[in-house]
Protein backbone atom coordinates (compact mmCIF):
# COMPACT_ATOMS: atom_id res chain seq x y z
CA UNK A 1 306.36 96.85 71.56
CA UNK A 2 304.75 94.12 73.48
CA UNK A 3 301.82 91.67 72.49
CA UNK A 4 299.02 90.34 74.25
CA UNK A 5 297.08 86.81 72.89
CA UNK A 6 294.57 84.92 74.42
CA UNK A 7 293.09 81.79 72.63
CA UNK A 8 289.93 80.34 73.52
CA UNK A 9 288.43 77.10 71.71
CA UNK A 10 289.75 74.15 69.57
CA UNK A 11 292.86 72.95 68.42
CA UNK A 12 292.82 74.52 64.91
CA UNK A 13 292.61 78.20 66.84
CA UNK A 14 295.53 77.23 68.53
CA UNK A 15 297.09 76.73 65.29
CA UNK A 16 296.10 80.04 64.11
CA UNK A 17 297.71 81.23 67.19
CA UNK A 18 300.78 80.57 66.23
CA UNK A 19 300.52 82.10 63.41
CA UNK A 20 299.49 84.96 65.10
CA UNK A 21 302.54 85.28 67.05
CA UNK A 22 304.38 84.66 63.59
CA UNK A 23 303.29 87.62 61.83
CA UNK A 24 303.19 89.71 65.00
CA UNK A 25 306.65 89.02 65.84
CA UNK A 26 307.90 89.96 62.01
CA UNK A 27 306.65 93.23 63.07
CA UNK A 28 308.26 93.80 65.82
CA UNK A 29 305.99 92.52 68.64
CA UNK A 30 307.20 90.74 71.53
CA UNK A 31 304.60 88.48 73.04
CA UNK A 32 303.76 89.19 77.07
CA UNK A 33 301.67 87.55 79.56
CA UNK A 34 300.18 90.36 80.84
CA UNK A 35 297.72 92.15 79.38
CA UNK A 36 298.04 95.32 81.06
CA UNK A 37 301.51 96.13 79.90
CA UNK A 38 300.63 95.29 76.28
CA UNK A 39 300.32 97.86 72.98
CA UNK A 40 298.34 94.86 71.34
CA UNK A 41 295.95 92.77 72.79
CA UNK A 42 294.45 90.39 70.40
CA UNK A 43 291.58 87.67 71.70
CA UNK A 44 291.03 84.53 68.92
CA UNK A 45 287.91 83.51 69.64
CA UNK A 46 285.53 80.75 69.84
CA UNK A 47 281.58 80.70 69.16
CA UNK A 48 280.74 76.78 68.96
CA UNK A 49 278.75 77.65 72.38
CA UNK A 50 276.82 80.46 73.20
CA UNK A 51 278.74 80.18 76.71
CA UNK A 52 282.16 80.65 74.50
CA UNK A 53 280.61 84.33 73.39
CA UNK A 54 279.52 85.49 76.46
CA UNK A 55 283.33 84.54 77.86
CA UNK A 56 285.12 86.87 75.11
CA UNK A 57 282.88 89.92 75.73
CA UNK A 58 283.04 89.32 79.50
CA UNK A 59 286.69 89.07 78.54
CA UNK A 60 286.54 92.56 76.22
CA UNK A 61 284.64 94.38 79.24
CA UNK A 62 287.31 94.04 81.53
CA UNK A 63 290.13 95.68 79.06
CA UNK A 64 287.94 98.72 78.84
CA UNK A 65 289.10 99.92 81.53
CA UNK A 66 292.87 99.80 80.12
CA UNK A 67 291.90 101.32 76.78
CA UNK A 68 290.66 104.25 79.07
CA UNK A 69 294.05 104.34 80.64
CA UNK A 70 296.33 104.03 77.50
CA UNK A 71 294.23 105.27 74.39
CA UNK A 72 297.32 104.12 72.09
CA UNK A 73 296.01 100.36 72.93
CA UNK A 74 294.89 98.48 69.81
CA UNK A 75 292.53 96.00 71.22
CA UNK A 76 291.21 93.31 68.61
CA UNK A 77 288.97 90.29 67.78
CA UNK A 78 289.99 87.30 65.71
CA UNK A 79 288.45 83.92 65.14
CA UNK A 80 285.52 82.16 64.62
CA UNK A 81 283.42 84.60 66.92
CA UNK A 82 284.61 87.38 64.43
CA UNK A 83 283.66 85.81 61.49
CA UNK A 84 280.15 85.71 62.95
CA UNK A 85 278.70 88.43 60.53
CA UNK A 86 275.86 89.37 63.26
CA UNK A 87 278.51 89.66 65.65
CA UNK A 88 280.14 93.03 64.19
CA UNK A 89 276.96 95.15 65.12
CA UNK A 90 276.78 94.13 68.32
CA UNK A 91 280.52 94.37 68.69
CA UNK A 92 280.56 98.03 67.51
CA UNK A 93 277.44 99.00 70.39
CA UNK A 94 278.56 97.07 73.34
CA UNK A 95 282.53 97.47 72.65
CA UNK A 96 283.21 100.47 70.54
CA UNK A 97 286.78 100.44 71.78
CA UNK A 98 287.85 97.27 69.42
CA UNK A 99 289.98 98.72 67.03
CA UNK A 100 290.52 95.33 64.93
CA UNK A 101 288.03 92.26 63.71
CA UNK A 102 289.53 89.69 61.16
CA UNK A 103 287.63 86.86 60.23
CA UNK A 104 288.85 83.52 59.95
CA UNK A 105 289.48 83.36 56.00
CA UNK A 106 291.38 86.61 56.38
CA UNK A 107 294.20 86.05 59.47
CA UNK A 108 297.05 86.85 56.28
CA UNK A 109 295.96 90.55 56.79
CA UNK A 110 296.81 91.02 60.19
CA UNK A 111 299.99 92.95 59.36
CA UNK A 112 298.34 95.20 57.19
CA UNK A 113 295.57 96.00 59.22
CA UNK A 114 297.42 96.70 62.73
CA UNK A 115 300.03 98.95 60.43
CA UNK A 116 296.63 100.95 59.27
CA UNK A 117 295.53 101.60 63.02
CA UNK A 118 299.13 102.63 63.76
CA UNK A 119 298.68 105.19 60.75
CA UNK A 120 295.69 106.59 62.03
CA UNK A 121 293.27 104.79 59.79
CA UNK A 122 291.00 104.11 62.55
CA UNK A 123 288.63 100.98 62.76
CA UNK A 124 289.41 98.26 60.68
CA UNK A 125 287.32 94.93 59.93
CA UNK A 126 287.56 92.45 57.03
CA UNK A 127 285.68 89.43 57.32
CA UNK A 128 285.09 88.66 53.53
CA UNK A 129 285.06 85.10 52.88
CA UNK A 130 287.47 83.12 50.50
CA UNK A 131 288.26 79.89 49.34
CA UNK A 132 292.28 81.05 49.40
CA UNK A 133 294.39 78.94 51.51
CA UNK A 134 297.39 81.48 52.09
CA UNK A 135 300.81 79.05 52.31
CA UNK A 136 304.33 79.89 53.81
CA UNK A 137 303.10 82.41 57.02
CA UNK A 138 305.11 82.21 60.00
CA UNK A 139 304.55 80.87 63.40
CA UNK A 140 305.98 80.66 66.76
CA UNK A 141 305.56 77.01 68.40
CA UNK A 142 305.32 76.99 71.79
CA UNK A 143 306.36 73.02 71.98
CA UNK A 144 309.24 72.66 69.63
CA UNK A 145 308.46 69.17 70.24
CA UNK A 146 305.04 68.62 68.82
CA UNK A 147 303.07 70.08 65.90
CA UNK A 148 300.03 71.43 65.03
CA UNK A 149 299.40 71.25 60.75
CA UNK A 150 296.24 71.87 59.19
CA UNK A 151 295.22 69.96 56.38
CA UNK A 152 291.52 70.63 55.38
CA UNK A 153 289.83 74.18 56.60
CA UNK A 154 286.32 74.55 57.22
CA UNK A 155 283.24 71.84 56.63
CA UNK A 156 280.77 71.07 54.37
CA UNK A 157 279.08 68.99 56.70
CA UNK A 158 276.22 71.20 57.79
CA UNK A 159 275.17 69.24 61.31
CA UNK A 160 272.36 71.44 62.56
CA UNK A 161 273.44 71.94 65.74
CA UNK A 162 276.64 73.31 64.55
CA UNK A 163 277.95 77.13 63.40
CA UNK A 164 281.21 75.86 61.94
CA UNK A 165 280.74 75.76 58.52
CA UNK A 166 279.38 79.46 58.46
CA UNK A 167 282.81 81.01 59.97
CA UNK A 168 284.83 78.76 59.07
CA UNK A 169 283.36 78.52 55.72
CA UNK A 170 283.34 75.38 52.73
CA UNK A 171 286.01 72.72 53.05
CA UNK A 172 289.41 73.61 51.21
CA UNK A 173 292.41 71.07 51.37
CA UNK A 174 295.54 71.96 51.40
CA UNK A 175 298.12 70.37 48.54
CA UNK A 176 299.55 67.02 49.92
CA UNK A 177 303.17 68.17 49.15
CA UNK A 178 303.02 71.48 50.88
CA UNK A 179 301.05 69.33 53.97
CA UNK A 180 304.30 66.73 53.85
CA UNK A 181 306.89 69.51 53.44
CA UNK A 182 305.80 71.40 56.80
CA UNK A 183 305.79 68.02 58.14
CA UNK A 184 309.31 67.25 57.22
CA UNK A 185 310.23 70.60 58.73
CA UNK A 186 308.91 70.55 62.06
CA UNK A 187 310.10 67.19 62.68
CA UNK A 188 313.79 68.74 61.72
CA UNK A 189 312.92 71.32 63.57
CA UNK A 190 312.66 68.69 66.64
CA UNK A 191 309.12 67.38 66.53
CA UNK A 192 307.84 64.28 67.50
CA UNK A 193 304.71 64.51 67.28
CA UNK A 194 302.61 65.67 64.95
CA UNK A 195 298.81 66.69 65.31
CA UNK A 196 296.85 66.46 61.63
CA UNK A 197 294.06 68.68 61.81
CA UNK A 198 290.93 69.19 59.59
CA UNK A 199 286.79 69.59 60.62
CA UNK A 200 286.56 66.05 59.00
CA UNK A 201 290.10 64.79 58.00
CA UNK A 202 288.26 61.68 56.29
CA UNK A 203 287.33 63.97 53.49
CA UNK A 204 290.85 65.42 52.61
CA UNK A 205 291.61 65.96 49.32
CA UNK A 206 288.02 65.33 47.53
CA UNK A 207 288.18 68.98 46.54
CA UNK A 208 291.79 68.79 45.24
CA UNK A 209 292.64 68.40 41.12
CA UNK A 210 294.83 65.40 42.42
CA UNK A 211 291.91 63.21 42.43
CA UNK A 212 294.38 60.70 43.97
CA UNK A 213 295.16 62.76 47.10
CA UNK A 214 293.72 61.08 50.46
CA UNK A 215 293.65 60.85 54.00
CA UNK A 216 294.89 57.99 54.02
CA UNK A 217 297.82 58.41 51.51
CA UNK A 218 298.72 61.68 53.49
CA UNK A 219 299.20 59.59 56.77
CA UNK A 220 301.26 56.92 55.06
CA UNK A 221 303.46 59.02 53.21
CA UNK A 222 303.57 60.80 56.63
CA UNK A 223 304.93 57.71 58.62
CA UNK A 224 307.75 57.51 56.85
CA UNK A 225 309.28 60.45 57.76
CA UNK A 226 312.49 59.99 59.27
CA UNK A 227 312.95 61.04 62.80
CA UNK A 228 308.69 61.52 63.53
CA UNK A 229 307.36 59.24 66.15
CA UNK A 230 303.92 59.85 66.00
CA UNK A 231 301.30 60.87 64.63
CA UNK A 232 297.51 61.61 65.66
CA UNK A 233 294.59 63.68 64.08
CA UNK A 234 291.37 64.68 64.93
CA UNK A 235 288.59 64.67 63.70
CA UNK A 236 286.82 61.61 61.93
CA UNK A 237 283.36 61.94 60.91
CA UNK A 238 281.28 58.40 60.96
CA UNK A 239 280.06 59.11 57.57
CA UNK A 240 282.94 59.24 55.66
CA UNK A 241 284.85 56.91 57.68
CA UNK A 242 286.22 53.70 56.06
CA UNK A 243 287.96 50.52 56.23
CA UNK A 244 290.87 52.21 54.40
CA UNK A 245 291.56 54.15 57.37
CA UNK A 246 292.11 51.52 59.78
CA UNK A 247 293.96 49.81 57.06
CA UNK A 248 296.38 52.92 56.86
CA UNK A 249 296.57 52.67 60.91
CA UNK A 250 296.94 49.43 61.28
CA UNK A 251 299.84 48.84 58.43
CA UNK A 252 301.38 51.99 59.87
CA UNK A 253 304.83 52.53 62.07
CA UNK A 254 303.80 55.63 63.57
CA UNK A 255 300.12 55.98 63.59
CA UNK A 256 298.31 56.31 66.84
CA UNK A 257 296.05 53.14 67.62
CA UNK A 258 293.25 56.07 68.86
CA UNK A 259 290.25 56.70 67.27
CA UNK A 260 287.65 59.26 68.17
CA UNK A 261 284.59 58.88 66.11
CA UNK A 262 282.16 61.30 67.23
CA UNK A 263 278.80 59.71 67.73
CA UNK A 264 276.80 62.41 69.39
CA UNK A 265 273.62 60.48 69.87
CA UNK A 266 272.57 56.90 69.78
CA UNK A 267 269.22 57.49 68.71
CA UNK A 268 268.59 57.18 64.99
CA UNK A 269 265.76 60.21 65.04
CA UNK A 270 267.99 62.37 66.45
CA UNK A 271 271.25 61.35 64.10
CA UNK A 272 268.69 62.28 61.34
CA UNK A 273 267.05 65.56 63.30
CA UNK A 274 271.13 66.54 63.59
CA UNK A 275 272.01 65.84 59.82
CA UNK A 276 274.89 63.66 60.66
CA UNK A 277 274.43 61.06 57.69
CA UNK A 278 274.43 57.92 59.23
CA UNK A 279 272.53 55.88 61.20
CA UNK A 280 273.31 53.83 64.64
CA UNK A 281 274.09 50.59 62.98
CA UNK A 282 276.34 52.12 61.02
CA UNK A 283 278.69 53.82 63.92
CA UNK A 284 278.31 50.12 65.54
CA UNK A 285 279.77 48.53 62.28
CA UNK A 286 282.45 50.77 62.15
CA UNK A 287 283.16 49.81 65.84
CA UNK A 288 282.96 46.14 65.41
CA UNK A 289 285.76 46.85 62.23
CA UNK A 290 287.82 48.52 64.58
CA UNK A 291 288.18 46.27 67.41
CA UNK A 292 288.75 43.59 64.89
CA UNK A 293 291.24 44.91 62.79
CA UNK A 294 293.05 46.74 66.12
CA UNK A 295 291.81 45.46 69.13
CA UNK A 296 294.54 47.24 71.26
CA UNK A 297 293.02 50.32 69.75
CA UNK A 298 291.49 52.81 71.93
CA UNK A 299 287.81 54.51 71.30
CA UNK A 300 286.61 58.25 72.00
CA UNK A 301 284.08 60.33 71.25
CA UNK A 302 281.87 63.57 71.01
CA UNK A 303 277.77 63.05 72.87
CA UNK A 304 275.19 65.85 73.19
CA UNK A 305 272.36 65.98 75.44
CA UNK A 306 268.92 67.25 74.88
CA UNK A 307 268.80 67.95 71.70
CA UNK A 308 265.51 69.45 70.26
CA UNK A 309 263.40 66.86 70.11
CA UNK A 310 264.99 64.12 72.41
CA UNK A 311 262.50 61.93 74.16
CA UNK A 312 263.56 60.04 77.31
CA UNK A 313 263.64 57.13 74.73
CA UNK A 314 266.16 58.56 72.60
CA UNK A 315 268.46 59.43 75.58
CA UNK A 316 268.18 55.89 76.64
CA UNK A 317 269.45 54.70 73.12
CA UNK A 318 272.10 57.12 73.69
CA UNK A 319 273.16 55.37 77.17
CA UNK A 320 272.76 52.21 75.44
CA UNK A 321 275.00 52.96 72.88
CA UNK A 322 277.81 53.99 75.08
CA UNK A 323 277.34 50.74 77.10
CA UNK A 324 277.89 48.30 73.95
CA UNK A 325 280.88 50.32 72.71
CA UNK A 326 282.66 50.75 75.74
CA UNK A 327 284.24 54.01 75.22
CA UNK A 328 287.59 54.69 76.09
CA UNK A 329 286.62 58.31 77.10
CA UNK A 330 283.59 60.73 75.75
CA UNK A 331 283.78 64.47 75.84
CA UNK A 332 280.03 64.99 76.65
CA UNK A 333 277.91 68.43 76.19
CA UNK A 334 274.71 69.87 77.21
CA UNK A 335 273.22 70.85 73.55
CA UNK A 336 273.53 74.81 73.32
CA UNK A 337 271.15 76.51 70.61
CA UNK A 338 273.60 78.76 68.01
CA UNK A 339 271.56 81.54 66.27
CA UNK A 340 272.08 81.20 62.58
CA UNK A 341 271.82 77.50 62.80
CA UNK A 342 268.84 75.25 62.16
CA UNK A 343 268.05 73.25 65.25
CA UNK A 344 268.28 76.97 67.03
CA UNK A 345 264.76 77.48 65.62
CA UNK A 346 263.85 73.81 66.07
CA UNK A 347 260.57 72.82 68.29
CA UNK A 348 260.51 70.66 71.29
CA UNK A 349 264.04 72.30 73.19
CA UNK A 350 264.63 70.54 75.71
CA UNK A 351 264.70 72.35 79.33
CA UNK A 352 267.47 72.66 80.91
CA UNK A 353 267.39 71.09 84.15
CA UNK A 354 266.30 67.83 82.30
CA UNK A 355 269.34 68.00 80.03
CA UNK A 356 271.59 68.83 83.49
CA UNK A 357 269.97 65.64 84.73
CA UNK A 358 270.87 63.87 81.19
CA UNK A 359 273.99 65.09 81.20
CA UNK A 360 275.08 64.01 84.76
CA UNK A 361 273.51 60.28 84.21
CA UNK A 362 275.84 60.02 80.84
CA UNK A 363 278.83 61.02 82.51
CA UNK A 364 278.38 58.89 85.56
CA UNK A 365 277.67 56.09 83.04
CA UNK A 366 281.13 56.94 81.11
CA UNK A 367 283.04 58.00 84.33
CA UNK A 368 282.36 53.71 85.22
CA UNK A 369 283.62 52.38 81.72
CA UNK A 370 286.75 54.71 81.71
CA UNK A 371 287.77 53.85 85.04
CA UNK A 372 287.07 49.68 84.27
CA UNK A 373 288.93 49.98 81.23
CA UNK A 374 291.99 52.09 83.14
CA UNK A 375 291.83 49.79 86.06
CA UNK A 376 292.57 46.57 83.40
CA UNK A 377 295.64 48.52 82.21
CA UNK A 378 297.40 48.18 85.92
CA UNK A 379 300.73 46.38 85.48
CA UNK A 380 301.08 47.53 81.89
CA UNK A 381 303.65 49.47 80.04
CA UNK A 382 302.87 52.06 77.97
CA UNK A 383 305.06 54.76 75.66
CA UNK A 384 304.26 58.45 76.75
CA UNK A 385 305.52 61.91 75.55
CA UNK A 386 305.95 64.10 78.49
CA UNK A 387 304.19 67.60 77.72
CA UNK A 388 304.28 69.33 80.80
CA UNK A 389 306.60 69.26 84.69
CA UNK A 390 304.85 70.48 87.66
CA UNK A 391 306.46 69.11 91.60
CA UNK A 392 308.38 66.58 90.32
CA UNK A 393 305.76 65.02 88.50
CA UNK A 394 305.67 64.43 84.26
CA UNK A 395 302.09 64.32 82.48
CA UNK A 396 301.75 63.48 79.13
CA UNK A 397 300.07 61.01 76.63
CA UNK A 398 300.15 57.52 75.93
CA UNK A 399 299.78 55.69 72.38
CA UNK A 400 295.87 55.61 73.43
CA UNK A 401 295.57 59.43 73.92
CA UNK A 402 295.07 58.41 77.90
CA UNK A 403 296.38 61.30 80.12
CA UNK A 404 299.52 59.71 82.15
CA UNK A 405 301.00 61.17 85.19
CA UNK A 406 304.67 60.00 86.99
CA UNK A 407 307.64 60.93 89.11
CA UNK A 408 310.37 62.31 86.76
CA UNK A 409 313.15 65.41 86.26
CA UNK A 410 311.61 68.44 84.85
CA UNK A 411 314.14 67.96 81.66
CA UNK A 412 312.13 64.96 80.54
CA UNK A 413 309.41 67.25 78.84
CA UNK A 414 309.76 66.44 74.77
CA UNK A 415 310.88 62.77 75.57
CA UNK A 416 309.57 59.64 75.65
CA UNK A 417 309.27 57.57 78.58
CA UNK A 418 308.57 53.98 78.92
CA UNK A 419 305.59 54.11 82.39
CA UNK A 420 304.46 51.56 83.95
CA UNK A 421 300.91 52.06 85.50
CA UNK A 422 300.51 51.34 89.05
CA UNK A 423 297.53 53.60 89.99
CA UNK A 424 294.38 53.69 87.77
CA UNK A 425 292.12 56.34 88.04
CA UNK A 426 288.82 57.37 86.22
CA UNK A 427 290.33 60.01 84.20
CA UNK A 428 294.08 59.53 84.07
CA UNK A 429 297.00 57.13 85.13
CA UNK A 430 299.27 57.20 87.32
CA UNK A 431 302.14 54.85 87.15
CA UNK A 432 306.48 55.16 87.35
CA UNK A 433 308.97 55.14 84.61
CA UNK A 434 310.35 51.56 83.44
């Protein structure tokens, strides 16, 4: 039997992708790249954007016409999008012909589910939410040289822009020692790398009994393990960042020097209109602690544009902002109303060609920083993990996070490379092995 899985959204989906593949391979699945040839066809979904829903049942229209052609097809809906309670309805009128929706809290159930379709048991949907965290289910990596682990699920942050914490529920933490042990294995196993992931890693372990269990205990104990390299995570969120953290980075081996602290607005009205607990002076002190304690440290971050409520004023504090940092890079966005969530029913939304025009003056103001930063990096050497081989050329990632591209054999992916940089560029580097 054959397996189809398409992944839209964040990192932590493409976690649960893997353990996707995991469970569907222990029953007997073999994963395909094309759709059409698959029993199974399973899309884990995102919803943080409206635009991310309307691309999964764009995406669910087209496999009608394969369900029509091979009725046996078990076509089915995972993810955040899925745990979207409003969603099933709709699901059920405009695609009858999903057999399977799982929520996010539920993914352990897979097995069970697809093996009641198979039986005859017709639709199946559980999206009932838990606090379980579910340990020891398998997974297929699809870089045996780098690693996804989750350490924290779901928020308890509440930003009102934001639908996370209602599918992806209240923030659990996973033990440290079961955290550490998957560690240790995937780096036998040949990783590297290692990716920590959480909605707001700064808050790991506050919900555990081992009231000494932290972020930053987790990453030290981490960066001694024998054989790992390094070691990122994402995300931070400004509130409940601290100096500990760029203690923990800064006294660490294997920690990267890369920070991405999302700011998403410089204005103080609309910081307190998105419920994001802190003010502007506070991101700017935590910026000023970080270029002091690691000034070789790199900066990125998350900005929305036209938010309900943002005056010309405000936007200009935003531009501001990102001018007196000096951002490294800034994944920027074009706020996108979520129904369920507060600021959807907020007054004052902005239209939207004046956030397009917002949107294209931000990045043109971050497209010049990147590239002057970049550009004072010529001549330099920095360490990169090759990722990917495409015509003779390796692209990977520097200690900074910066995308790096250079001349080298197509066996290099999974190694470090010493690269010069001989060719800065606004969004990545260029440059030739050392």
């Amino acid at each position: 039997m054959l397996a189809y899985l398409e992944t839209f959204g964040c990192q932590a989906n493409e976690r649960d992708s893997e353990t996707i593949q995991g469970m569907l391979q222990q029953l007997g699945y073999k994963m395909t790249q094309d759709a059409a040839a698959a029993h199974l066809i399973l899309l884990n979904t995102c919803s943080i954007r409206e635009k991310a829903e309307q691309k999964v049942f764009s995406r669910l229209g087209t496999l009608r016409k394969l369900k029509d052609e091979k009725p046996s097809l078990i076509i089915g809906l995972c993810g955040c999008m899925a745990q979207e309670k409003d969603t099933i309805p709709h699901l059920r009128r405009r695609c009858p012909y999903v057999d399977l929706v799982i929520g996010t809290h539920r993914l352990h159930r897979l097995p069970a589910m697809i093996r009641n379709i198979q039986g005859g048991m017709g639709f199946q949907c559980d999206i009932e939410e838990t606090g379980e965290i579910i340990e020891g289910l398998p997974a297929i990596r699809p870089y045996p040289f780098k690693a996804l682990i989750n350490i924290t699920y779901g928020c308890n942050n509440f930003c009102t822009y934001c639908i996370v914490p209602y599918v992806r529920g209240r923030e659990r933490s996973r033990g440290l020692a079961a955290i550490l042990e998957e560690s240790r294995q995937r780096v036998a196993q040949g990783a590297l790398e290692i990716m920590y992931l959480g909605q707001n890693v700064n808050t790991y372990g506050r919900d555990l009994e081992d009231s000494a269990a932290s972020f930053e205990q987790l990453l030290l104990e981490a960066d001694k393990i024998e054989g790992l390299q390094r070691i990122r995570y994402m995300t931070s969120h400004p509130r409940d960042f601290n100096d500990s953290l760029i203690d923990a980075v800064c006294a660490s081996q294997h920690i990267s020097r890369h920070f991405h602290l999302p700011v998403q607005s410089g204005s103080d009205q609309i910081l307190k209109r998105m419920n994001r607990g802190y003010d502007r002076g506070r991101y700017l002190e935590l910026v000023r602690k970080i270029k002091a304690k690691a000034p070789e440290a790199t900066l990125t971050t998350d900005i929305i544009v036209g938010f309900p409520g943002e005056t010309e004023a405000d936007f200009l504090d935003t531009l501001s902002l990102v001018e007196e940092v000096g951002f490294d890079a800034a994944f920027t966005f074009m706020y996108s109303p979520r129904q369920g969530t507060p600021a959807a029913t907020m007054p004052d939304q902005i239209p939207l060609r004046e956030k397009k025009d917002r949107l294209h003056a931000l990045m043109d103001a971050q497209a010049a920083i990147s590239l002057r930063l970049h550009q004072a990096m010529l001549g330099q050497s920095v360490s990169v993990l090759a990722e990917s081989y495409e015509s003779g050329i390796l692209t990977g990632r520097a200690e900074g996070s910066q995308l790096v591209h250079f001349p080298g054999p197509d066996t290099g992916v999974g190694t470090f490379f010493k690269v010069r940089i001989t060719e800065p560029q606004t969004f990545l580097l260029k440059g030739e092995i050392v």
